[in-house]
PDB file of N, CA and C in Angstrom:
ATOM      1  N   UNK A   1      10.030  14.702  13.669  1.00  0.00           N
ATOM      2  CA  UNK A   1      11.144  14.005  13.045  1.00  0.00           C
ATOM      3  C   UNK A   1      11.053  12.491  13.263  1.00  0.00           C
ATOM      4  N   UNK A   2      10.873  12.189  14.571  1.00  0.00           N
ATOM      5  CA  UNK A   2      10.861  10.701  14.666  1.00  0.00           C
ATOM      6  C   UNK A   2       9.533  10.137  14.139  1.00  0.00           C
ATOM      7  N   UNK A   3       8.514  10.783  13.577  1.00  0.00           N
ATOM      8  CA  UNK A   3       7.498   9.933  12.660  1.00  0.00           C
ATOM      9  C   UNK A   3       7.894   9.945  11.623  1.00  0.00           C
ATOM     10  N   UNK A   4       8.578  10.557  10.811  1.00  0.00           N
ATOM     11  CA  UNK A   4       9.395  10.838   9.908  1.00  0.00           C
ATOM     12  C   UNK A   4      10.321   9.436   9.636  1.00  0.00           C
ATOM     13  N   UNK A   5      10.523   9.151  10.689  1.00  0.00           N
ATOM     14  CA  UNK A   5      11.674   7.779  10.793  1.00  0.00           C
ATOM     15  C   UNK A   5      10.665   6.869  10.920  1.00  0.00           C
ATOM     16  N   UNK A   6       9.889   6.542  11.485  1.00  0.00           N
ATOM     17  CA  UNK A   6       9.162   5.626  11.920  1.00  0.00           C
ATOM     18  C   UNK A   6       8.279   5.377  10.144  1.00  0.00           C
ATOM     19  N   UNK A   7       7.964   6.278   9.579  1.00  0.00           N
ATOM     20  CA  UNK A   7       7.426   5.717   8.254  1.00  0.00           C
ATOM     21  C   UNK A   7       8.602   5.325   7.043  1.00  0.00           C
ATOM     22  N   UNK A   8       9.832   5.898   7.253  1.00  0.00           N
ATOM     23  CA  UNK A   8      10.450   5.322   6.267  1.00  0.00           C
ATOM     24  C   UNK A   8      10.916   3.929   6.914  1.00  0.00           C
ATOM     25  N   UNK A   9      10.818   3.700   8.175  1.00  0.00           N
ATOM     26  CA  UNK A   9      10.971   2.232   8.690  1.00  0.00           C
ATOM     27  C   UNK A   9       9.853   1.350   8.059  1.00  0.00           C
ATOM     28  N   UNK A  10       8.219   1.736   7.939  1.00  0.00           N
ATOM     29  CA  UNK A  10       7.757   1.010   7.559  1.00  0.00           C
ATOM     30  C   UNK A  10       7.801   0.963   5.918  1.00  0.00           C
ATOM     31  N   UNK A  11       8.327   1.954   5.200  1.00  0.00           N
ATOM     32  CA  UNK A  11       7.843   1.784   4.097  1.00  0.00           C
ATOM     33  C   UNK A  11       9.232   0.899   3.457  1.00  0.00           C
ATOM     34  N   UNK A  12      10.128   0.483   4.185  1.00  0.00           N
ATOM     35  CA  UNK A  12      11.313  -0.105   3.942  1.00  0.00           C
ATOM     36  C   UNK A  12      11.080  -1.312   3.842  1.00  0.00           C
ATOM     37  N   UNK A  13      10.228  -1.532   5.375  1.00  0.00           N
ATOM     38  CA  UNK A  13      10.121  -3.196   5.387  1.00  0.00           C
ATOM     39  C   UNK A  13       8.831  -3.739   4.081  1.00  0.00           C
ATOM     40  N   UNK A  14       7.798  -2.904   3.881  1.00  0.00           N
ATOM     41  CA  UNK A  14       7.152  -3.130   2.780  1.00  0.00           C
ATOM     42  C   UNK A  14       7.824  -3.412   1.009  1.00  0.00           C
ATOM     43  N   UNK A  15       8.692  -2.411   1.104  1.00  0.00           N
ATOM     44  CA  UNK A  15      10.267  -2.768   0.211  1.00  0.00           C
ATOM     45  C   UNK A  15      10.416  -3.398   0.045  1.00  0.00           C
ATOM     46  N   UNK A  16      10.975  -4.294   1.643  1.00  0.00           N
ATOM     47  CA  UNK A  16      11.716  -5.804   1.973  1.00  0.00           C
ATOM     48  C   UNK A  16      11.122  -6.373   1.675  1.00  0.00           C
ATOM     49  N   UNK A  17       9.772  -6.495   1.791  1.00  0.00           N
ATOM     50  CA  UNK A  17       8.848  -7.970   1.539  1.00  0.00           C
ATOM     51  C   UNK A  17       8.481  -8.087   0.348  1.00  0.00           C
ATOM     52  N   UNK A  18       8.637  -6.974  -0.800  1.00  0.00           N
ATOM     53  CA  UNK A  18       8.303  -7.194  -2.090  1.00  0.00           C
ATOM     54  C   UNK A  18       9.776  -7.741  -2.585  1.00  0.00           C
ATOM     55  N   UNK A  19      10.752  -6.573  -2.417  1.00  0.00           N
ATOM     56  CA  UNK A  19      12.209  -7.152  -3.373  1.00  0.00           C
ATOM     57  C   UNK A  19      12.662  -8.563  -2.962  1.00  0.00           C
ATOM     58  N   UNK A  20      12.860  -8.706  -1.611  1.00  0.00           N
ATOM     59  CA  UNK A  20      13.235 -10.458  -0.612  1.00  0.00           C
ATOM     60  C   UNK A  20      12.294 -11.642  -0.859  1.00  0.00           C
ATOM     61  N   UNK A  21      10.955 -11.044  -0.846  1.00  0.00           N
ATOM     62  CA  UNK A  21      10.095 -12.450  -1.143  1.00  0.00           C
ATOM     63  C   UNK A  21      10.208 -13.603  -1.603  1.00  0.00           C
ATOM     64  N   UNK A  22       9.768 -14.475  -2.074  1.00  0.00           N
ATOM     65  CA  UNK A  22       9.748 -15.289  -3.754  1.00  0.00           C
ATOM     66  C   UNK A  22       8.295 -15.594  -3.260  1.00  0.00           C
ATOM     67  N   UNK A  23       7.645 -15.355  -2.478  1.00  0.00           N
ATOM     68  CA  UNK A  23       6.214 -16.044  -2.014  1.00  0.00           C
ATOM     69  C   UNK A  23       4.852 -14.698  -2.805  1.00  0.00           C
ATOM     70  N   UNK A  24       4.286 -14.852  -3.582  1.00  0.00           N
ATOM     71  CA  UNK A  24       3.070 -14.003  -3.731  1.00  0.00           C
ATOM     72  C   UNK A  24       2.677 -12.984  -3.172  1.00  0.00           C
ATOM     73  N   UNK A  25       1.597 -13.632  -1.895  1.00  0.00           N
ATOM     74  CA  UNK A  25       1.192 -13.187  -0.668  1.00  0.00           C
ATOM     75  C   UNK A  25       1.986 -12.324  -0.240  1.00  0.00           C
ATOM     76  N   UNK A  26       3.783 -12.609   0.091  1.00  0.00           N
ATOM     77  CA  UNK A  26       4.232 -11.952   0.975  1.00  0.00           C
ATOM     78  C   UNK A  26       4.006 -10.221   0.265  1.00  0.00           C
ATOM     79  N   UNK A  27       3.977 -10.573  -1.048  1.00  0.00           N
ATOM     80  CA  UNK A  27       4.763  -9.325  -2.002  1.00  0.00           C
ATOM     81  C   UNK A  27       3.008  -8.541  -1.914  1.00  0.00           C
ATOM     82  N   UNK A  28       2.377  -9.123  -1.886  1.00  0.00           N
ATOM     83  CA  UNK A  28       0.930  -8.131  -1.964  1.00  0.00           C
ATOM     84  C   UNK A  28       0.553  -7.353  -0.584  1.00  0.00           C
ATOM     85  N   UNK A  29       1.276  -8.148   0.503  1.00  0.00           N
ATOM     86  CA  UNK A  29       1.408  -7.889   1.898  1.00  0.00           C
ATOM     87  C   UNK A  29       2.126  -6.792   1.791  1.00  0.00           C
ATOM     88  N   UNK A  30       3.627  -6.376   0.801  1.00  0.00           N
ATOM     89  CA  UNK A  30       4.207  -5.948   0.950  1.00  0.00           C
ATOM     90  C   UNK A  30       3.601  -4.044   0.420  1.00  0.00           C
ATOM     91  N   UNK A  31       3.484  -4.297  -0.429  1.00  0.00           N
ATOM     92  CA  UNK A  31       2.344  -3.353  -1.457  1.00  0.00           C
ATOM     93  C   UNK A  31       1.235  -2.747  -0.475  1.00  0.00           C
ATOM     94  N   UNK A  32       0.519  -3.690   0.330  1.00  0.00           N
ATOM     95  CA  UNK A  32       0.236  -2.792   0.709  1.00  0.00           C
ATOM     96  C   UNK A  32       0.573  -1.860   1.969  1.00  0.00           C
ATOM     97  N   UNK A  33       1.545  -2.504   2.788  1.00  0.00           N
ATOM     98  CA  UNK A  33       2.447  -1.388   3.792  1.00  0.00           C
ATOM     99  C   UNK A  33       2.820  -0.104   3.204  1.00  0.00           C
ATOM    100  N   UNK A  34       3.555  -0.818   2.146  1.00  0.00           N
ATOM    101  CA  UNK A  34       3.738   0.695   1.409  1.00  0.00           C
ATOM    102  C   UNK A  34       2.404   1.753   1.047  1.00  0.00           C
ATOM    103  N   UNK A  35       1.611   0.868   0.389  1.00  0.00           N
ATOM    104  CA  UNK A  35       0.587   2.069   0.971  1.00  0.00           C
ATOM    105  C   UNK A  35      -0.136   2.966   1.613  1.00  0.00           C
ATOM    106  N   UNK A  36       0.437   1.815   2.854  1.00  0.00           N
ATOM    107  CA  UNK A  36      -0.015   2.505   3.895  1.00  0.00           C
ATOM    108  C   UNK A  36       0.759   3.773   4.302  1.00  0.00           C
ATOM    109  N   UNK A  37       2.080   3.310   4.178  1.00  0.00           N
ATOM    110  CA  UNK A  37       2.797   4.287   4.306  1.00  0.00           C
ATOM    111  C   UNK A  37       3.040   5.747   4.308  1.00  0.00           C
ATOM    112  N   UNK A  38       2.674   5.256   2.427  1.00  0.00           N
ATOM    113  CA  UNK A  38       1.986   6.779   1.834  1.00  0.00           C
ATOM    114  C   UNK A  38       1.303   7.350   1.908  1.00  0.00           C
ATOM    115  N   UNK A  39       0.323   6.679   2.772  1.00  0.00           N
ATOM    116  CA  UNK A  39      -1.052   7.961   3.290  1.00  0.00           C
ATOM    117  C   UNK A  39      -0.837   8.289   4.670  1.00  0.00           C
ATOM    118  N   UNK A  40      -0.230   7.428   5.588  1.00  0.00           N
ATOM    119  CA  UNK A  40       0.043   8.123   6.427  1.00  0.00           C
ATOM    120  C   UNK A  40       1.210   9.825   6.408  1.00  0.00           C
ATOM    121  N   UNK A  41       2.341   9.267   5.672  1.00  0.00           N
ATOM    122  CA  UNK A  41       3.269  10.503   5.236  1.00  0.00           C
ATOM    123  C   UNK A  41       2.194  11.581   4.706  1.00  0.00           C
ATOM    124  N   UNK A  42       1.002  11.811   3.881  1.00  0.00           N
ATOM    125  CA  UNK A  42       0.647  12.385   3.823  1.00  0.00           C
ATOM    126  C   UNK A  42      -0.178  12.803   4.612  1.00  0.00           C
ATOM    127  N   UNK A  43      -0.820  12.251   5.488  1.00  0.00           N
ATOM    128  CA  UNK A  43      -1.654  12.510   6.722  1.00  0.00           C
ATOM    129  C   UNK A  43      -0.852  13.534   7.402  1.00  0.00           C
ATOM    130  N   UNK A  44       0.225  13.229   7.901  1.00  0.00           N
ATOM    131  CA  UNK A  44       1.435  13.318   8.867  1.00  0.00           C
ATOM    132  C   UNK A  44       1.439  15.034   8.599  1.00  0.00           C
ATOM    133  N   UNK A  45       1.919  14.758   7.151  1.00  0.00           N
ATOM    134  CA  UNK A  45       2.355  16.451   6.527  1.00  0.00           C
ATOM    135  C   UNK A  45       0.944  17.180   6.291  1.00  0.00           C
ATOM    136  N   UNK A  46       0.099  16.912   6.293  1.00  0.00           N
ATOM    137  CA  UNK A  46      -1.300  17.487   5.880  1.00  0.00           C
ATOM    138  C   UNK A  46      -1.536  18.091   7.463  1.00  0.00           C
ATOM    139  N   UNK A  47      -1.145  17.557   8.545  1.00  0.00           N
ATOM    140  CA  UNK A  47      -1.461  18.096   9.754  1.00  0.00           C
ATOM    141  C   UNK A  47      -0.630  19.347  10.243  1.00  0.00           C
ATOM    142  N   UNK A  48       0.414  19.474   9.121  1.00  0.00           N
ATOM    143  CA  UNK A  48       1.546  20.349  10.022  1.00  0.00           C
ATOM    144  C   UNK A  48       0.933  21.534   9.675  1.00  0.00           C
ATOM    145  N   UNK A  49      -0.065  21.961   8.697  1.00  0.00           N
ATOM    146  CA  UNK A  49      -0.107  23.151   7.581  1.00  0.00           C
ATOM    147  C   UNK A  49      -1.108  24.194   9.168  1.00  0.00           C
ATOM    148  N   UNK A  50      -2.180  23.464   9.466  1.00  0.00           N
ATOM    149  CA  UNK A  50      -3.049  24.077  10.438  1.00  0.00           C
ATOM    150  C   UNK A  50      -3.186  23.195  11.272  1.00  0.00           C
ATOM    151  N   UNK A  51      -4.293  24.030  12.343  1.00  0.00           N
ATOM    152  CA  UNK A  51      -4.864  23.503  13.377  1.00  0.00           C
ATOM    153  C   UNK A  51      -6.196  23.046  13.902  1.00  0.00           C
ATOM    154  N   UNK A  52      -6.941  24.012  13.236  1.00  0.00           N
ATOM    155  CA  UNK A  52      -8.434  23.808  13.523  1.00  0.00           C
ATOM    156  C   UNK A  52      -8.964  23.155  11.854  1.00  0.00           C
ATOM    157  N   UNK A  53     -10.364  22.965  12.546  1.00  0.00           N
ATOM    158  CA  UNK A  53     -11.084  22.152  11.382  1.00  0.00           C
ATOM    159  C   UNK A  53     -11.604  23.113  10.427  1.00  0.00           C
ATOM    160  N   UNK A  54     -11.853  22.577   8.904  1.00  0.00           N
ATOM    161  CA  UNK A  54     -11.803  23.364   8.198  1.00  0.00           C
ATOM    162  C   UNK A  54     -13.644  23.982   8.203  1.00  0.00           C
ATOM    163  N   UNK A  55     -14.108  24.628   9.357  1.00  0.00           N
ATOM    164  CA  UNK A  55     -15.362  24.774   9.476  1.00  0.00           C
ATOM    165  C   UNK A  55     -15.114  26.870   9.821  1.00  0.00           C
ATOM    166  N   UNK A  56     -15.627  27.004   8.785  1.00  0.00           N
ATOM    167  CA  UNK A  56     -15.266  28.807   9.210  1.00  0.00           C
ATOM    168  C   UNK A  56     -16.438  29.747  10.033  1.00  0.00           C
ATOM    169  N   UNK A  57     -15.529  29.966  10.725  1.00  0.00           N
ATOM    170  CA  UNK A  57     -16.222  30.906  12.019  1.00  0.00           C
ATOM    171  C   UNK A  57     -15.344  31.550  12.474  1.00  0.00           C
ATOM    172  N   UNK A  58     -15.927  32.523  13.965  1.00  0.00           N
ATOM    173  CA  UNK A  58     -15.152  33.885  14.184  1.00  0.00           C
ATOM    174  C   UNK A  58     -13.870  33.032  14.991  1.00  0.00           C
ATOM    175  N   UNK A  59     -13.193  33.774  14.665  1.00  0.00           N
ATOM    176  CA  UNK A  59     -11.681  33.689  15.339  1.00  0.00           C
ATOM    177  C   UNK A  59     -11.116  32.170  14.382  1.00  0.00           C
ATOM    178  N   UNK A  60     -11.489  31.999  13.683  1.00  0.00           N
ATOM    179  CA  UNK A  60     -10.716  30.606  12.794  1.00  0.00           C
ATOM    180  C   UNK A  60      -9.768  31.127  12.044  1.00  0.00           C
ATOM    181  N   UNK A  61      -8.351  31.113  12.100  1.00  0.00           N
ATOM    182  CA  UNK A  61      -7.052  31.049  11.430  1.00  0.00           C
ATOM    183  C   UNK A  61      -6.412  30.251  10.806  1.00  0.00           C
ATOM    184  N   UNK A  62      -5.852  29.517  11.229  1.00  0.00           N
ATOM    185  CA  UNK A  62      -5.112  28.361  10.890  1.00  0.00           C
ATOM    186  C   UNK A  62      -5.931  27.260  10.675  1.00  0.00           C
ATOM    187  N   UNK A  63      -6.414  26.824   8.953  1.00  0.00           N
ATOM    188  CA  UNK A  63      -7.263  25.676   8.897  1.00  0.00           C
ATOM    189  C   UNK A  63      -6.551  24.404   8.047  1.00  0.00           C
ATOM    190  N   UNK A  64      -6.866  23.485   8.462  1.00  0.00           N
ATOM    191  CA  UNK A  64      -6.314  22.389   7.911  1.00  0.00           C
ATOM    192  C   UNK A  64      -6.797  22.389   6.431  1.00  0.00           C
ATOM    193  N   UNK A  65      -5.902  22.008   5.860  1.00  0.00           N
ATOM    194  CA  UNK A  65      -6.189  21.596   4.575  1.00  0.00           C
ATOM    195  C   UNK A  65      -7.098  20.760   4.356  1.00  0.00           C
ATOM    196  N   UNK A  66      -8.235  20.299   3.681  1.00  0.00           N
ATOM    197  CA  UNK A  66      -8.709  18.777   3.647  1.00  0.00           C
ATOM    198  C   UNK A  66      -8.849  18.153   2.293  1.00  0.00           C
ATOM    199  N   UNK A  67      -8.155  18.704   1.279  1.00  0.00           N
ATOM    200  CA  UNK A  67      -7.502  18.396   0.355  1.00  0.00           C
ATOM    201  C   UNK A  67      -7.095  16.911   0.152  1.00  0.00           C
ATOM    202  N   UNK A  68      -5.775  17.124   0.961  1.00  0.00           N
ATOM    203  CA  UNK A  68      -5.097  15.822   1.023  1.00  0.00           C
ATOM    204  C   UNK A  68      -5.858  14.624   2.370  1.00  0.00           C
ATOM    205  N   UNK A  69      -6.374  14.987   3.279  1.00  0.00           N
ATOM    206  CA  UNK A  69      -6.967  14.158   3.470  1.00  0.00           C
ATOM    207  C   UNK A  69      -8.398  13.280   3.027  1.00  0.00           C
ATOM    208  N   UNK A  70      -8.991  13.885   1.886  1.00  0.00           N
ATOM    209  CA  UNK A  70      -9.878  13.747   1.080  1.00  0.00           C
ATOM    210  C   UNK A  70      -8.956  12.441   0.240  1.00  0.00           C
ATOM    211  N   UNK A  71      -8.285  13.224  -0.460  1.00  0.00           N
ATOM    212  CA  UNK A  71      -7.294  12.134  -1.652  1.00  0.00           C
ATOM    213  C   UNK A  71      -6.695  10.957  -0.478  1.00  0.00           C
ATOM    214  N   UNK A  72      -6.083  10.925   0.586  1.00  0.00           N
ATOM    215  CA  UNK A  72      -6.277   9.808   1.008  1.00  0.00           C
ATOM    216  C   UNK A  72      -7.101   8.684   1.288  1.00  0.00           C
ATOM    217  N   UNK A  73      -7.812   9.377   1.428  1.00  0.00           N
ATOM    218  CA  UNK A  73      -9.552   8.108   1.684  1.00  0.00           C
ATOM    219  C   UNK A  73      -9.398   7.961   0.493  1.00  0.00           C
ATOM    220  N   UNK A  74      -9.366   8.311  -0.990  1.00  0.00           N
ATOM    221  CA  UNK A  74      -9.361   7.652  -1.802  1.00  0.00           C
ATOM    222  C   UNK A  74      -8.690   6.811  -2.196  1.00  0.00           C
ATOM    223  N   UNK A  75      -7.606   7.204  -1.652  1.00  0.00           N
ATOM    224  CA  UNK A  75      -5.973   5.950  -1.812  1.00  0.00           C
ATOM    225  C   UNK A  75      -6.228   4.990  -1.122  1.00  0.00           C
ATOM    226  N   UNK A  76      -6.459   5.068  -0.176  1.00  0.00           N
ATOM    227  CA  UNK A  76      -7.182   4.176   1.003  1.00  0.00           C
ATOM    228  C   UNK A  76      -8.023   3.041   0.289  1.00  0.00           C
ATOM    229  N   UNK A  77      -9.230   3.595  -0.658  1.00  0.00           N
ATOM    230  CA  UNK A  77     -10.110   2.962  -0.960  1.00  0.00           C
ATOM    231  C   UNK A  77      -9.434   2.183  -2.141  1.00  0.00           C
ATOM    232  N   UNK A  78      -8.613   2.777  -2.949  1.00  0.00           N
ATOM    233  CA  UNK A  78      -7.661   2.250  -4.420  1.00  0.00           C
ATOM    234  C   UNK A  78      -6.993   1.199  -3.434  1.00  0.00           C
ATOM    235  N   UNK A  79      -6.042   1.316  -2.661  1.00  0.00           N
ATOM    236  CA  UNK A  79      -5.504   0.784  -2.144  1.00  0.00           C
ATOM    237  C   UNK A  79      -5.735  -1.018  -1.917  1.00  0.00           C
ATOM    238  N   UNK A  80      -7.506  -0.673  -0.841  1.00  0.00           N
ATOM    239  CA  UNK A  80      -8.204  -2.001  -0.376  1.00  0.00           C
ATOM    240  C   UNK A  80      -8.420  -2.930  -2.033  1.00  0.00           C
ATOM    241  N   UNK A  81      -8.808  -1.839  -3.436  1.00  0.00           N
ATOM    242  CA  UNK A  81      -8.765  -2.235  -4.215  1.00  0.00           C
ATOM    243  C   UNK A  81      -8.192  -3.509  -5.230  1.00  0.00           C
ATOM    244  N   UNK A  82      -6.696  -2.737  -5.207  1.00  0.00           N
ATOM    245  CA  UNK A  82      -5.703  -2.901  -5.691  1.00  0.00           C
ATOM    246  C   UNK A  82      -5.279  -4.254  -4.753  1.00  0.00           C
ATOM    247  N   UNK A  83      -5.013  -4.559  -3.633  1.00  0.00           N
ATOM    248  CA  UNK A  83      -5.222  -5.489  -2.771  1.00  0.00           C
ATOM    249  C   UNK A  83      -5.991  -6.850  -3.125  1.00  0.00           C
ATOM    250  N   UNK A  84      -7.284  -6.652  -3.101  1.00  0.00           N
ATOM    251  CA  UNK A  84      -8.129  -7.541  -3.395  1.00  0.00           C
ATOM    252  C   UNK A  84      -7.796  -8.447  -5.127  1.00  0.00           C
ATOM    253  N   UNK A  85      -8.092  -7.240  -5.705  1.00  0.00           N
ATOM    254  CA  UNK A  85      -7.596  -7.617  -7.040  1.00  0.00           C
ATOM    255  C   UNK A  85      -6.465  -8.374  -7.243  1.00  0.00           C
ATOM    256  N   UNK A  86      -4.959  -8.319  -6.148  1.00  0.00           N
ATOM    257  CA  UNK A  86      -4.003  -9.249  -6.465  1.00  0.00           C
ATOM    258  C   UNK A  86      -4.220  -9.917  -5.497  1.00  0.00           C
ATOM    259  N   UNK A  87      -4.652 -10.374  -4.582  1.00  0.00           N
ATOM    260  CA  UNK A  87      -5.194 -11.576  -3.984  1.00  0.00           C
ATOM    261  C   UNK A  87      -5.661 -12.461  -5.151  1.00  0.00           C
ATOM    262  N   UNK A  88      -6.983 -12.024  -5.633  1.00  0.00           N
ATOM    263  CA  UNK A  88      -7.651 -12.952  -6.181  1.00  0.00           C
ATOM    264  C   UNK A  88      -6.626 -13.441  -7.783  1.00  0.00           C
ATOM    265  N   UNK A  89      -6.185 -12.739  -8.268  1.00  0.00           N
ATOM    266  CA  UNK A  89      -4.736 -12.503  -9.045  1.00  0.00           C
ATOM    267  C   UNK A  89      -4.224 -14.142  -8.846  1.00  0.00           C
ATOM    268  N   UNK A  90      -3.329 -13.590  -7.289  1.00  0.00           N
ATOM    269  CA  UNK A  90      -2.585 -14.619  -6.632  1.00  0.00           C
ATOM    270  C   UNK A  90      -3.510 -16.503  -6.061  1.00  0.00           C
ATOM    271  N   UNK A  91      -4.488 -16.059  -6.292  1.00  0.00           N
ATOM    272  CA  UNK A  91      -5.542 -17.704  -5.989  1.00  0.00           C
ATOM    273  C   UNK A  91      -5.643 -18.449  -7.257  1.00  0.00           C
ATOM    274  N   UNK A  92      -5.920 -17.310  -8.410  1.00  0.00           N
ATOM    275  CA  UNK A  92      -6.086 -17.679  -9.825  1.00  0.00           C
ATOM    276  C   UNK A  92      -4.413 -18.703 -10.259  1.00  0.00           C
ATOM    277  N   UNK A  93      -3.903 -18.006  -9.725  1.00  0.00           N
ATOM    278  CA  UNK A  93      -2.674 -18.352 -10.291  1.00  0.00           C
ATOM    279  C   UNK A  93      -2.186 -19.756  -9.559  1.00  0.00           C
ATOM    280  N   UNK A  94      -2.564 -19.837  -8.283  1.00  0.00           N
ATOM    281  CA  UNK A  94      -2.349 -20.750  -7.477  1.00  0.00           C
ATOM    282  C   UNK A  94      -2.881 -22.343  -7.687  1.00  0.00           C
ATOM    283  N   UNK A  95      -4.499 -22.041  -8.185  1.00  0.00           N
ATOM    284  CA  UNK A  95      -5.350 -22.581  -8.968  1.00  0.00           C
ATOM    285  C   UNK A  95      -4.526 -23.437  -9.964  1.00  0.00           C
ATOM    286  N   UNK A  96      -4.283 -22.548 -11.218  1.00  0.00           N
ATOM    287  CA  UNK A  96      -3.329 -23.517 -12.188  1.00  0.00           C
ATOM    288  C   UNK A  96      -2.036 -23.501 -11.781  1.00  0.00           C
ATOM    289  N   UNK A  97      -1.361 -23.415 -11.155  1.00  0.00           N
ATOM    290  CA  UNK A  97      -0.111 -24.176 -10.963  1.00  0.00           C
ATOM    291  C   UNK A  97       0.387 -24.641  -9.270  1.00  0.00           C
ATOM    292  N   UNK A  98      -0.460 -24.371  -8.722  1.00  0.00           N
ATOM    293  CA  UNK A  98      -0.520 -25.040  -7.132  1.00  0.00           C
ATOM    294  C   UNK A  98       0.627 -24.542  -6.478  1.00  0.00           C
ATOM    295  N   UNK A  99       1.274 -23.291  -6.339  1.00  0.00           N
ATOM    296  CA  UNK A  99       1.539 -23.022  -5.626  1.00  0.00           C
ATOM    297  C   UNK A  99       2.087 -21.112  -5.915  1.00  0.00           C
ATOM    298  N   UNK A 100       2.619 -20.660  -4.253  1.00  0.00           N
ATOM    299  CA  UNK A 100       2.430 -19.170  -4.349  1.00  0.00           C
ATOM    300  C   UNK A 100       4.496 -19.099  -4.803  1.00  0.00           C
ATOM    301  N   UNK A 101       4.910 -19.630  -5.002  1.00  0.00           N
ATOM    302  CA  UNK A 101       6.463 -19.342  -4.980  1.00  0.00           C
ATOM    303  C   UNK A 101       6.418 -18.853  -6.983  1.00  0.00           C
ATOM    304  N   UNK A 102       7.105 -17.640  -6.673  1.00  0.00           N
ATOM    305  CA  UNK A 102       7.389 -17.139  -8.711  1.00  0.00           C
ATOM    306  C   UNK A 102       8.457 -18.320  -9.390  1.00  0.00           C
ATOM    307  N   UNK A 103       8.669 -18.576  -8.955  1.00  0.00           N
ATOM    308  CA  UNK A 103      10.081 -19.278  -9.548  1.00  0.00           C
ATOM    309  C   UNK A 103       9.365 -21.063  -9.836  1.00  0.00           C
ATOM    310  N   UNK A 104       8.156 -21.550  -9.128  1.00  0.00           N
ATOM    311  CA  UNK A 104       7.841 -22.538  -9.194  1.00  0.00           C
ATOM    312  C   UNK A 104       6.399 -22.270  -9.968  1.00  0.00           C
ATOM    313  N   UNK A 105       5.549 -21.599  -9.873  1.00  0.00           N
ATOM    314  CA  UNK A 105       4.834 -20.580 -11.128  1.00  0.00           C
ATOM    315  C   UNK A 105       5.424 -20.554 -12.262  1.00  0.00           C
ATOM    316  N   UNK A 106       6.503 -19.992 -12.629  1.00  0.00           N
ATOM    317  CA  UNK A 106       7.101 -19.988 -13.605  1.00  0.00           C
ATOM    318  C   UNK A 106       7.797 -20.941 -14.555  1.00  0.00           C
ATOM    319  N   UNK A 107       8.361 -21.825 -13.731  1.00  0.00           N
ATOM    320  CA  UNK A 107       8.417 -23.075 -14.235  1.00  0.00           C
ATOM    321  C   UNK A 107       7.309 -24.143 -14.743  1.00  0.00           C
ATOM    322  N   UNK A 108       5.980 -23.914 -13.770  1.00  0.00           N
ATOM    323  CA  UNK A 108       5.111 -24.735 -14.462  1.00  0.00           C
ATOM    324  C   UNK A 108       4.125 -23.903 -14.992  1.00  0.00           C
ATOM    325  N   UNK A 109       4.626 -22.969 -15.531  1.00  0.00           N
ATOM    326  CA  UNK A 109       3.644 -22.431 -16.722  1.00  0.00           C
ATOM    327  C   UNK A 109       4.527 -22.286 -17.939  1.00  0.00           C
ATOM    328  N   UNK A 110       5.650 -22.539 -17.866  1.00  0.00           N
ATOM    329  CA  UNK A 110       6.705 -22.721 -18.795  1.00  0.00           C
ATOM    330  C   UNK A 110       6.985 -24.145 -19.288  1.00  0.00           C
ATOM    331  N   UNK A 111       6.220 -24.923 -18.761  1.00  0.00           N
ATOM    332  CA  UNK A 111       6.588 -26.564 -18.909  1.00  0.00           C
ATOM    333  C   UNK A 111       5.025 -26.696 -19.530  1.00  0.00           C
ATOM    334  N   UNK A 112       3.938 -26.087 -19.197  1.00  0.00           N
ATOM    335  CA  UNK A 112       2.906 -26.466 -19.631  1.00  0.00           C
ATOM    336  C   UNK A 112       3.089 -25.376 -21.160  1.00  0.00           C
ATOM    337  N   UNK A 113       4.038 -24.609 -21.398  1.00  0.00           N
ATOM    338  CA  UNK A 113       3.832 -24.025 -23.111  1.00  0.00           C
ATOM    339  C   UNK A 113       4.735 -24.870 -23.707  1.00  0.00           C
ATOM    340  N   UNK A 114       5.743 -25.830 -23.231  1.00  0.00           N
ATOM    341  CA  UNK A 114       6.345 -26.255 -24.142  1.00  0.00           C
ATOM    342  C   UNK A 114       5.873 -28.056 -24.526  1.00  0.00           C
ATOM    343  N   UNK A 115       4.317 -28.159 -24.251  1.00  0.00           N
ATOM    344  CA  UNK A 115       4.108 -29.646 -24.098  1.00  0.00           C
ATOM    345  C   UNK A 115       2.806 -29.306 -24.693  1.00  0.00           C
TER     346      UNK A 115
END
């Protein structure tokens, strides 16, 4: 139960840093807690199903799924992806209008369509 709490704590503050932001960075920072989040919750629950490894031999009962820990390494890997990609996103953007704040982005890409 209390990991249970402990990930919706983190996946809250990942929340926080996307909805509260106005800074870029913070919000890609934020994105990816939450991802993290989500593979841990699934880690978490992927462990409750069995016990032993999924290697079959005598007396093996209870085997872990490796299903979902398979699809995590891939989320994992989407994840580092998805990451990188709005980094470089967020430099591009920084590039033409010099700075990471949306609201000051927005304004000077809105001043440069009307000139």
């Amino acid at each position: 139960m209390i990991e249970r709490i402990l990930l919706a704590l983190i996946f809250l503050t990942g929340f926080t840093a996307i909805i509260g932001n106005r800074n870029i960075i913070k919000k890609v920072f934020g994105l990816t807690i939450i991802n993290n989040a989500v593979v841990l919750l699934f880690i978490i629950e992927g462990s409750v199903i069995g016990s032993d490894s999924p290697i079959l031999g005598d007396g093996v009962r209870s085997i872990v799924d490796p299903v979902p820990q398979a699809l995590m390494l891939t989320a994992i890997v989407i994840g580092v992806c998805i990451t990188a990609l709005a980094l470089a996103l967020a430099y591009r953007l920084h590039r033409a209008t010099g700075s990471f704040n949306i609201d000051t982005i927005y304004q000077r890409l809105n001043s440069n369509d009307n000139d």
